[in-house]
Protein backbone atom coordinates (compact mmCIF):
# COMPACT_ATOMS: atom_id res chain seq x y z
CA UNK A 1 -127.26 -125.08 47.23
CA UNK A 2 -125.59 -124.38 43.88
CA UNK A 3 -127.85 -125.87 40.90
CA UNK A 4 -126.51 -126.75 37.36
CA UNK A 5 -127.96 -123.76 34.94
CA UNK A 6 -130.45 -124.86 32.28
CA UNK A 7 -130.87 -123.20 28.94
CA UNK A 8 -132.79 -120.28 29.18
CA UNK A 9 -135.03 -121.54 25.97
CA UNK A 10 -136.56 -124.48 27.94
CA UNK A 11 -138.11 -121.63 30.45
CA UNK A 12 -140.82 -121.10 27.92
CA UNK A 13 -140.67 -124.19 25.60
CA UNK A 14 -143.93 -125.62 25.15
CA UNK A 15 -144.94 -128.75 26.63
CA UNK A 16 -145.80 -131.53 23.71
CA UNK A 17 -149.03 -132.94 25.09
CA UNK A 18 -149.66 -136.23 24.00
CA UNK A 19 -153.22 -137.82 23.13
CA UNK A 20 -154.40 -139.48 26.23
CA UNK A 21 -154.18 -143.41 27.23
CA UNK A 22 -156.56 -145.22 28.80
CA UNK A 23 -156.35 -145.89 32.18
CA UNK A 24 -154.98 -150.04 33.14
CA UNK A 25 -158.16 -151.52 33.86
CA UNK A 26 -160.51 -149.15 32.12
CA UNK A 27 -162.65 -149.16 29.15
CA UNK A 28 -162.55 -146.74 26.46
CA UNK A 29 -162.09 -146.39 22.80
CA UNK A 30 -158.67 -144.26 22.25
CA UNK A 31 -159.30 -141.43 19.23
CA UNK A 32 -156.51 -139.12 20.91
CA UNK A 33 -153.32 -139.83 18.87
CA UNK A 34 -154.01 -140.57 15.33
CA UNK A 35 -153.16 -144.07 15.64
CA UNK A 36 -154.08 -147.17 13.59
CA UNK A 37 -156.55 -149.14 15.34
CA UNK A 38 -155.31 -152.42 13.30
CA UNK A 39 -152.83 -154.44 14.85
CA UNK A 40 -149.46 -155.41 12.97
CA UNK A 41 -149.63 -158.00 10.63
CA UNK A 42 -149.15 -161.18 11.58
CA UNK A 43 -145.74 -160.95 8.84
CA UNK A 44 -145.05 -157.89 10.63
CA UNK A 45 -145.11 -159.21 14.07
CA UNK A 46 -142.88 -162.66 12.90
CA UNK A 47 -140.52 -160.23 11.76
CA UNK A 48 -140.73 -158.04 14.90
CA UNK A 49 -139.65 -161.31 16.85
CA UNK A 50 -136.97 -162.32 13.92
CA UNK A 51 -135.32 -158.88 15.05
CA UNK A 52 -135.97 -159.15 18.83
CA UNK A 53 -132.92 -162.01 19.34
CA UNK A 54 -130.41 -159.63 18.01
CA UNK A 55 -131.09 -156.52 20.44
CA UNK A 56 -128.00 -157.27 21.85
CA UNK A 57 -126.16 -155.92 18.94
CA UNK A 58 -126.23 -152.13 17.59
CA UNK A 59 -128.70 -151.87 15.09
CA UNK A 60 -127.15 -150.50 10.81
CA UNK A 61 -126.60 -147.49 11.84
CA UNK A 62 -127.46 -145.83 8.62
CA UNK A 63 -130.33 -148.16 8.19
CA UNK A 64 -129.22 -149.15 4.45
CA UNK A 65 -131.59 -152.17 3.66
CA UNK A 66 -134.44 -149.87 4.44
CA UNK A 67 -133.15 -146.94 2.52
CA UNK A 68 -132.50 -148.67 -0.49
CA UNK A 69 -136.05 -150.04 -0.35
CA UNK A 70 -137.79 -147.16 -0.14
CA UNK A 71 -135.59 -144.60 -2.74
CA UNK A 72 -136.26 -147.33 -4.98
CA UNK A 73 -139.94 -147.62 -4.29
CA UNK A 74 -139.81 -143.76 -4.34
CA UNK A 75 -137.56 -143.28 -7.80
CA UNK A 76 -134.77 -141.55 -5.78
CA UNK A 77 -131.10 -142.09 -5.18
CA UNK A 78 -130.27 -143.91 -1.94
CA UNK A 79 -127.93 -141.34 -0.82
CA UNK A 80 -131.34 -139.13 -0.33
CA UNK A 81 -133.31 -141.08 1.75
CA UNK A 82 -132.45 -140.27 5.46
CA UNK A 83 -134.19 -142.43 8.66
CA UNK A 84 -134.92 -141.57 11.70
CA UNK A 85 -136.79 -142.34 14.10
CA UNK A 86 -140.17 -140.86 13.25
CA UNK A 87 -140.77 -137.82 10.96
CA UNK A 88 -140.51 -135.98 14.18
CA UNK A 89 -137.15 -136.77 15.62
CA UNK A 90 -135.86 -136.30 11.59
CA UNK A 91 -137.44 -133.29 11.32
CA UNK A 92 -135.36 -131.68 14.43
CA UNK A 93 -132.07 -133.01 12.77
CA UNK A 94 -133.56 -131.56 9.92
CA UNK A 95 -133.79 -127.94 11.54
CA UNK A 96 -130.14 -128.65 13.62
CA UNK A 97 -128.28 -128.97 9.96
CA UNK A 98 -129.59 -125.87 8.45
CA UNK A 99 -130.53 -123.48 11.22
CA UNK A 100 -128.28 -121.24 13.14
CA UNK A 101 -129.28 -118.87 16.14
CA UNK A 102 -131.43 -116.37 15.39
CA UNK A 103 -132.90 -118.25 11.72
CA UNK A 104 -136.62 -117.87 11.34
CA UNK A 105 -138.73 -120.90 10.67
CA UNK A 106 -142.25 -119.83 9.26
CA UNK A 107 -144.78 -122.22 10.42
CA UNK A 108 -149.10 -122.48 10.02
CA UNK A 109 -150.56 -122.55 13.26
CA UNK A 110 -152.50 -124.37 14.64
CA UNK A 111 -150.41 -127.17 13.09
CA UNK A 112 -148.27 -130.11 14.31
CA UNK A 113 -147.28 -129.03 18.15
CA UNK A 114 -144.18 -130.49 18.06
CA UNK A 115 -143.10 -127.53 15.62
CA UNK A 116 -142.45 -124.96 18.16
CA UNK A 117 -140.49 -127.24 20.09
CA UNK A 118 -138.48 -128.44 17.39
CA UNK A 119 -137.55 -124.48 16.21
CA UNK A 120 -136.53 -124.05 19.67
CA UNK A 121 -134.14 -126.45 20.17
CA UNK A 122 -132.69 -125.84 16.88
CA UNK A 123 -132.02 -122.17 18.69
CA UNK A 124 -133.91 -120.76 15.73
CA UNK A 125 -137.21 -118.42 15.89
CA UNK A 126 -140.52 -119.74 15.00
CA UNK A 127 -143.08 -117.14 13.10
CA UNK A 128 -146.49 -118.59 13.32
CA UNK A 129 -148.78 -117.68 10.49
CA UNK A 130 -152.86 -118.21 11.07
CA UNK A 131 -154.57 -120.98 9.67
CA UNK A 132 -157.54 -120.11 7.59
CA UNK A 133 -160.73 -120.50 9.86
CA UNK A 134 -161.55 -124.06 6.69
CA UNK A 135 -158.74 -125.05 8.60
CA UNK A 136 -156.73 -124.69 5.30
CA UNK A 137 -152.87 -123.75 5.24
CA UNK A 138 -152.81 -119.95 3.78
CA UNK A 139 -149.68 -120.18 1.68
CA UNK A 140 -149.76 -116.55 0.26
CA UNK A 141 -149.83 -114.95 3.73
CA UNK A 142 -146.95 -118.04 4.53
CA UNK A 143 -144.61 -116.84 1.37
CA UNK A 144 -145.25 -113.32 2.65
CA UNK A 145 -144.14 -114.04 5.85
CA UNK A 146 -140.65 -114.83 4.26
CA UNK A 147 -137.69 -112.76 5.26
CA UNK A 148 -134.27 -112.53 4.49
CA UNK A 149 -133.91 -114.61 7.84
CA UNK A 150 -135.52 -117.20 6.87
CA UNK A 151 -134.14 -120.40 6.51
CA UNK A 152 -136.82 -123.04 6.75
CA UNK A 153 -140.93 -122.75 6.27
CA UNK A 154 -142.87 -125.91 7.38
CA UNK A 155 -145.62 -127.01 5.18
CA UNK A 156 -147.67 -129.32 6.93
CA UNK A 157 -149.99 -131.31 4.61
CA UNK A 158 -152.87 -132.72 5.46
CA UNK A 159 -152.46 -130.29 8.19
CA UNK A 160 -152.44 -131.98 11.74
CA UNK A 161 -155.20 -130.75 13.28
CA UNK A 162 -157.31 -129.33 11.40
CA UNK A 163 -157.37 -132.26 8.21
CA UNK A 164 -157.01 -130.33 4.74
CA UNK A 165 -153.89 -131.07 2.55
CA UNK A 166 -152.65 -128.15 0.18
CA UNK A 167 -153.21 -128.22 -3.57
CA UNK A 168 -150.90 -128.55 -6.03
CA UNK A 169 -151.41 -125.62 -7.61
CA UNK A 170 -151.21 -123.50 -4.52
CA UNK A 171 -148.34 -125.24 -3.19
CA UNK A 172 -146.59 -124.38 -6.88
CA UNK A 173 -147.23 -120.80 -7.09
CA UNK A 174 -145.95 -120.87 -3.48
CA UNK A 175 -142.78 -122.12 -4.18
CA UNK A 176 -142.10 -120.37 -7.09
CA UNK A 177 -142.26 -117.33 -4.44
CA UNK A 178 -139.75 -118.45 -1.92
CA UNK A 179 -136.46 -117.95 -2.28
CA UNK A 180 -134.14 -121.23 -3.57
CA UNK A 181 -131.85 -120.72 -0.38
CA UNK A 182 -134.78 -121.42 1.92
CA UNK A 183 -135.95 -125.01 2.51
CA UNK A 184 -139.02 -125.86 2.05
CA UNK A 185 -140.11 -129.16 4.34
CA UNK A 186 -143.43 -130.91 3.30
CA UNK A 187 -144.52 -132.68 5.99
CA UNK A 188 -146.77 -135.79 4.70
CA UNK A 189 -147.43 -138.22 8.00
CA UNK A 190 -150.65 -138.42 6.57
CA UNK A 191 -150.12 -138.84 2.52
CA UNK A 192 -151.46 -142.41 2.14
CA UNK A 193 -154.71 -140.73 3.40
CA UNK A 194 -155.16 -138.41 0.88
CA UNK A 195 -158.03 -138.99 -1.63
CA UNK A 196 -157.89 -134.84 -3.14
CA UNK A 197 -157.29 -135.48 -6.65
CA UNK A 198 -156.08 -131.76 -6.31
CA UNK A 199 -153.26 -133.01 -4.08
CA UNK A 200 -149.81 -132.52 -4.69
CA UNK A 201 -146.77 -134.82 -5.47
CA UNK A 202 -144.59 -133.83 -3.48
CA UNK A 203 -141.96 -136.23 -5.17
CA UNK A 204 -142.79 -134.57 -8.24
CA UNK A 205 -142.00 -131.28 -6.38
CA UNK A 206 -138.73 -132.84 -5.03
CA UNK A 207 -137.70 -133.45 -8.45
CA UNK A 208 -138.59 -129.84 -9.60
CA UNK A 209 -137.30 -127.73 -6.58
CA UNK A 210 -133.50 -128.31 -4.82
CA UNK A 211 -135.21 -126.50 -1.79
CA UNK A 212 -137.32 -129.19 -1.17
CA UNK A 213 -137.47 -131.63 1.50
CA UNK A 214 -140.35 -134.53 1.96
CA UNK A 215 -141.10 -135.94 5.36
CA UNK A 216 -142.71 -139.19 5.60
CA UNK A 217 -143.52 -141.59 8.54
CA UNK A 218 -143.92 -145.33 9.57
CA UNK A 219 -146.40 -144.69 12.31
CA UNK A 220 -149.95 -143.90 10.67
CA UNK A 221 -150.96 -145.65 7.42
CA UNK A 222 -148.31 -148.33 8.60
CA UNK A 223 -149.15 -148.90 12.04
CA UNK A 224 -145.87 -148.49 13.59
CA UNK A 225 -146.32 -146.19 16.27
CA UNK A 226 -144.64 -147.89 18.99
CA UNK A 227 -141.54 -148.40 17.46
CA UNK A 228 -140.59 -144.68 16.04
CA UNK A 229 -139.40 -145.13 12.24
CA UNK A 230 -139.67 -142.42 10.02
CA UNK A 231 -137.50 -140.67 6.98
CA UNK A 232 -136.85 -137.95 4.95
CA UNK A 233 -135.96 -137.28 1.09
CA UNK A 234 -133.73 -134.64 0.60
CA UNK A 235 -130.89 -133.69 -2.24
CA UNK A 236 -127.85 -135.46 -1.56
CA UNK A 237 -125.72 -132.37 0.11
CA UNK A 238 -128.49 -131.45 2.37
CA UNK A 239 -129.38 -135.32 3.16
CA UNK A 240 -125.36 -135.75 4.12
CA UNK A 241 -125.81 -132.61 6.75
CA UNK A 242 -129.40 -134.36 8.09
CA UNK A 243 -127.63 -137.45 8.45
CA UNK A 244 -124.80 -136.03 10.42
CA UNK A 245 -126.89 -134.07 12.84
CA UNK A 246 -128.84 -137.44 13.62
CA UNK A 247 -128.44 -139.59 16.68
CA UNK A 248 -126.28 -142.40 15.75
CA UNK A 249 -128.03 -145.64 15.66
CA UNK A 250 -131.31 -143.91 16.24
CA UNK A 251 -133.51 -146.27 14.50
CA UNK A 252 -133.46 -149.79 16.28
CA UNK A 253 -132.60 -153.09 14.39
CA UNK A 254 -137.00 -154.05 15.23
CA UNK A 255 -137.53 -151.62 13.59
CA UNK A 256 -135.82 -151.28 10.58
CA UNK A 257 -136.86 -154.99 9.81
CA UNK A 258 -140.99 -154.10 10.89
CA UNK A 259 -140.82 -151.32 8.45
CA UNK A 260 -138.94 -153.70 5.80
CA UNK A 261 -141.58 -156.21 6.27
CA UNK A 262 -144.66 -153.45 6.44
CA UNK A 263 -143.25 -152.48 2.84
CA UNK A 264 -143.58 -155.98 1.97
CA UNK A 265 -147.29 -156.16 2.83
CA UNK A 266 -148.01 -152.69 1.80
CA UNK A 267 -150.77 -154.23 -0.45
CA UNK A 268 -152.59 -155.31 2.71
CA UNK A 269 -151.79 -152.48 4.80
CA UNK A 270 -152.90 -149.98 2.26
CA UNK A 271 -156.25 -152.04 2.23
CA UNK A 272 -156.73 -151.29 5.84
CA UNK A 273 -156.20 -147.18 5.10
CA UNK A 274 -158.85 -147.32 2.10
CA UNK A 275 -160.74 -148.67 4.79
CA UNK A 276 -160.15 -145.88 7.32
CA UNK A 277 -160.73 -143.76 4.70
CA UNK A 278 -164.49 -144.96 4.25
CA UNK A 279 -164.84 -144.69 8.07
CA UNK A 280 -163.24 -141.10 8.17
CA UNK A 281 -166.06 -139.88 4.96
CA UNK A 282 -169.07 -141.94 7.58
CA UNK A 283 -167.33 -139.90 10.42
CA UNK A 284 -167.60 -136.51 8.63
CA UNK A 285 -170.83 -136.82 6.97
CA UNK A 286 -172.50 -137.88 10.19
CA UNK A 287 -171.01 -135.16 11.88
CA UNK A 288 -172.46 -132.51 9.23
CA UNK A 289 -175.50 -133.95 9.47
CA UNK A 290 -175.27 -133.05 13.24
CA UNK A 291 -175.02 -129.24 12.41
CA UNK A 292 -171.13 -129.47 13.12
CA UNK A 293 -169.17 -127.55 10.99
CA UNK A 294 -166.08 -129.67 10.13
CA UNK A 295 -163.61 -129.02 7.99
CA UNK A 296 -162.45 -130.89 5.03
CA UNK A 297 -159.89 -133.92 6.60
CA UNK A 298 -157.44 -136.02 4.26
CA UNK A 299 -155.85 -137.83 7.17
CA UNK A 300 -156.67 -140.10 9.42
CA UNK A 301 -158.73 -137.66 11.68
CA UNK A 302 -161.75 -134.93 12.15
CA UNK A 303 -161.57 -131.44 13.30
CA UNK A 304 -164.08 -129.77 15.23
CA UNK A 305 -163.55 -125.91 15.98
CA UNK A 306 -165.01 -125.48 19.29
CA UNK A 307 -162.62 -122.68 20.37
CA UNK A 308 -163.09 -122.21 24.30
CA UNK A 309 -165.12 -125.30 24.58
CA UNK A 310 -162.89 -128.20 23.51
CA UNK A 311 -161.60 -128.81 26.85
CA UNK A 312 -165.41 -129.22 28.21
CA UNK A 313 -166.14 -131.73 24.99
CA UNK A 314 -163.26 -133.48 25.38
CA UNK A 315 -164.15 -134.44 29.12
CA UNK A 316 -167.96 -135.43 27.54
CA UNK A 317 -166.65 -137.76 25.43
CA UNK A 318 -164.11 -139.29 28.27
CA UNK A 319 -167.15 -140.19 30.38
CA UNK A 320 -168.79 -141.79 27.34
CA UNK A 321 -165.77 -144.23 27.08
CA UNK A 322 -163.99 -142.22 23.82
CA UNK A 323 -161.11 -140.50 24.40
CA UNK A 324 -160.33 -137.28 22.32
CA UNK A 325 -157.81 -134.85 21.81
CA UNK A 326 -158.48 -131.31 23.33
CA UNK A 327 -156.68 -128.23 22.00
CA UNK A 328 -157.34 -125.86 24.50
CA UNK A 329 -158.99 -122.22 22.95
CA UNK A 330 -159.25 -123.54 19.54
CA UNK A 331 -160.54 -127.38 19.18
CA UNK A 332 -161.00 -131.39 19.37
CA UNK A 333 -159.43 -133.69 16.99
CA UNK A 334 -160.71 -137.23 16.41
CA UNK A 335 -158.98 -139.61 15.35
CA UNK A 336 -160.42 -142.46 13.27
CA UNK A 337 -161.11 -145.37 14.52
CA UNK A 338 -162.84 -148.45 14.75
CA UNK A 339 -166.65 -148.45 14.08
CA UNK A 340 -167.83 -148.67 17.63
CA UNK A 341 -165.52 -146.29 18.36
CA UNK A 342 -166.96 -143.65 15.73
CA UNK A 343 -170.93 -145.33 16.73
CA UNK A 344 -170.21 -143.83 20.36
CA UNK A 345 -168.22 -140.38 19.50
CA UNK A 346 -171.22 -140.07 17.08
CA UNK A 347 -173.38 -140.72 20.14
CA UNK A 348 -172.06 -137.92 22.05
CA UNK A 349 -171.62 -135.43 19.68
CA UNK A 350 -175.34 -135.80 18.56
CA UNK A 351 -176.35 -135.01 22.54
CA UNK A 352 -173.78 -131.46 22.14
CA UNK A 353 -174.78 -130.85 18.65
CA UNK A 354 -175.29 -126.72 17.66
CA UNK A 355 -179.11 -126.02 17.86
């Protein structure tokens, strides 16, 4: 029987593995995919169901209510604001406008796993460049990494999953060592997490650097998960390329007019991160206290570096009703949650703590 050829790429392109669910039926706190354990707001939700009786019609395709909001909220022209659905999805349109086959993308690793994936598709070459063992992105050994086939270098900050966001003068000296032709993509899921008054503005740095493209998301400080929103800020010329190498009507009409009304409430919303921010400093002190050595997180989640035994955690904490994300060989990331949820991790990391 003659079968229909796939691309030879997906062979060895990785697997994204997503944080785990609980079971129907079960009970268990979920700490496995950086969520927000708040529900939407109740605006948020009456808006969700204001949008839900026009599914029947294509959504704007180039989402202009919500990019108008948020250049202006961000001091940028509208024409630079590009959304799609999730940082992740606008990320690989990002990488299909500029990349050709055989482009290298330097990356950190371990960092976001949807990276490698991402570079693939694009048909470009990923070159992975070590994390520091504080979990910390090592920029010089990142600009060194530079070639002349470069085209992109991903700066994830904080860095998902080890916690740590770059500094701004780091991130400064950095650019002012990679060439203007290659783009530079700050990735900042996490940004409304960050509390390092040595963190950078990466709008600032926008301003400041044509090379420059900022990546933000709907889905963490926002709580908008399920519904995939997300954008990017990029000069104009490279913005019109993103925007043509998106899927057309990507982001749905819900949830345009979710993330319209979560920008509305932002006050409130940003109330809830402060608050995960005071669990996430309980989480990380507690943990020290342990003996765990944990590095520094400004996002919404805790790294432990357990190398070969994050798989065998991991399961621990599943029987104790907390699910966790494993990284096979190099760690566990927790996200933060809701107090019980960080009472019981805390529970069973104080039976596995180093002696």
């Amino acid at each position: 029987m003659s079968r229909v050829p796939l691309r030879k790429a997906l062979a060895d392109l990785p697997a994204y593995v997503p944080g785990a669910r609980v079971p129907v039926g079960a009970a268990a706190y979920k700490l496995s995919s950086n969520e927000n354990p708040y529900p939407p707001l109740p605006s948020v939700v009456a808006a969700i169901a204001d949008a839900a009786v026009d599914v029947n019609r294509y959504p704007d395709m180039y989402a202009t209510e919500l990019t108008a909001t948020l250049a202006e909220r961000l001091g940028v022209a509208q024409e630079s604001v590009v959304a799609g659905t999730g940082s992740v999805a606008v990320l690989g349109h990002v990488l299909t406008a500029v990349c050709e086959a055989g482009d290298e993308v330097v990356l950190p690793w371990r960092s976001f796993e949807a990276y490698p994936i991402a570079i693939e598709l694009a048909h470009a070459t990923g070159v992975r460049v070590p994390v520091g063992v504080d979990g910390r992105l090592d920029l010089p050994a990142m600009a060194a990494a530079v070639t002349r086939r470069t085209k992109v270098v991903l700066v994830c900050t904080p860095n998902n999953p080890t916690g740590p966001a770059v500094r701004d003068d780091e991130l400064r000296t950095f650019l002012a060592a990679v060439p203007r032709d290659v783009l530079v993509v700050l990735d900042e899921a996490y940004v409304e997490f960050v509390r390092d008054p040595q963190a950078p503005d990466a709008l600032a740095l926008f301003a400041e650097h044509p090379n420059v493209v900022v990546l933000r998301t709907f889905s963490k400080a926002y709580g908008l998960a399920g519904l995939r929103v997300g954008y990017a800020v990029a000069r104009p010329r490279l913005a019109t390329g993103i925007r043509a190498a998106s899927t057309p009507f990507g982001v749905s009409h819900v949830a345009q007019l979710a993330a319209l009304a979560s920008l509305r409430a932002e006050g409130e919303l940003l109330t809830r991160v402060d608050a995960l921010v005071v669990e996430r400093t309980r989480l990380l002190e507690a943990l020290r206290a342990q003996g765990w050595t944990v590095p520094d997180s400004q996002a919404n989640f805790v790294w432990l570096p357990l190398g070969d035994h994050a798989v065998t955690f991991a399961d621990r904490c599943t029987r104790a009703g907390v699910l966790v994300r494993p990284f096979a060989g190099d760690g566990v990331r927790v996200s933060v949650g809701e107090k019980e949820a960080t009472d019981l991790f805390l529970e069973v990391a104080a039976e596995h703590a180093p002696r």
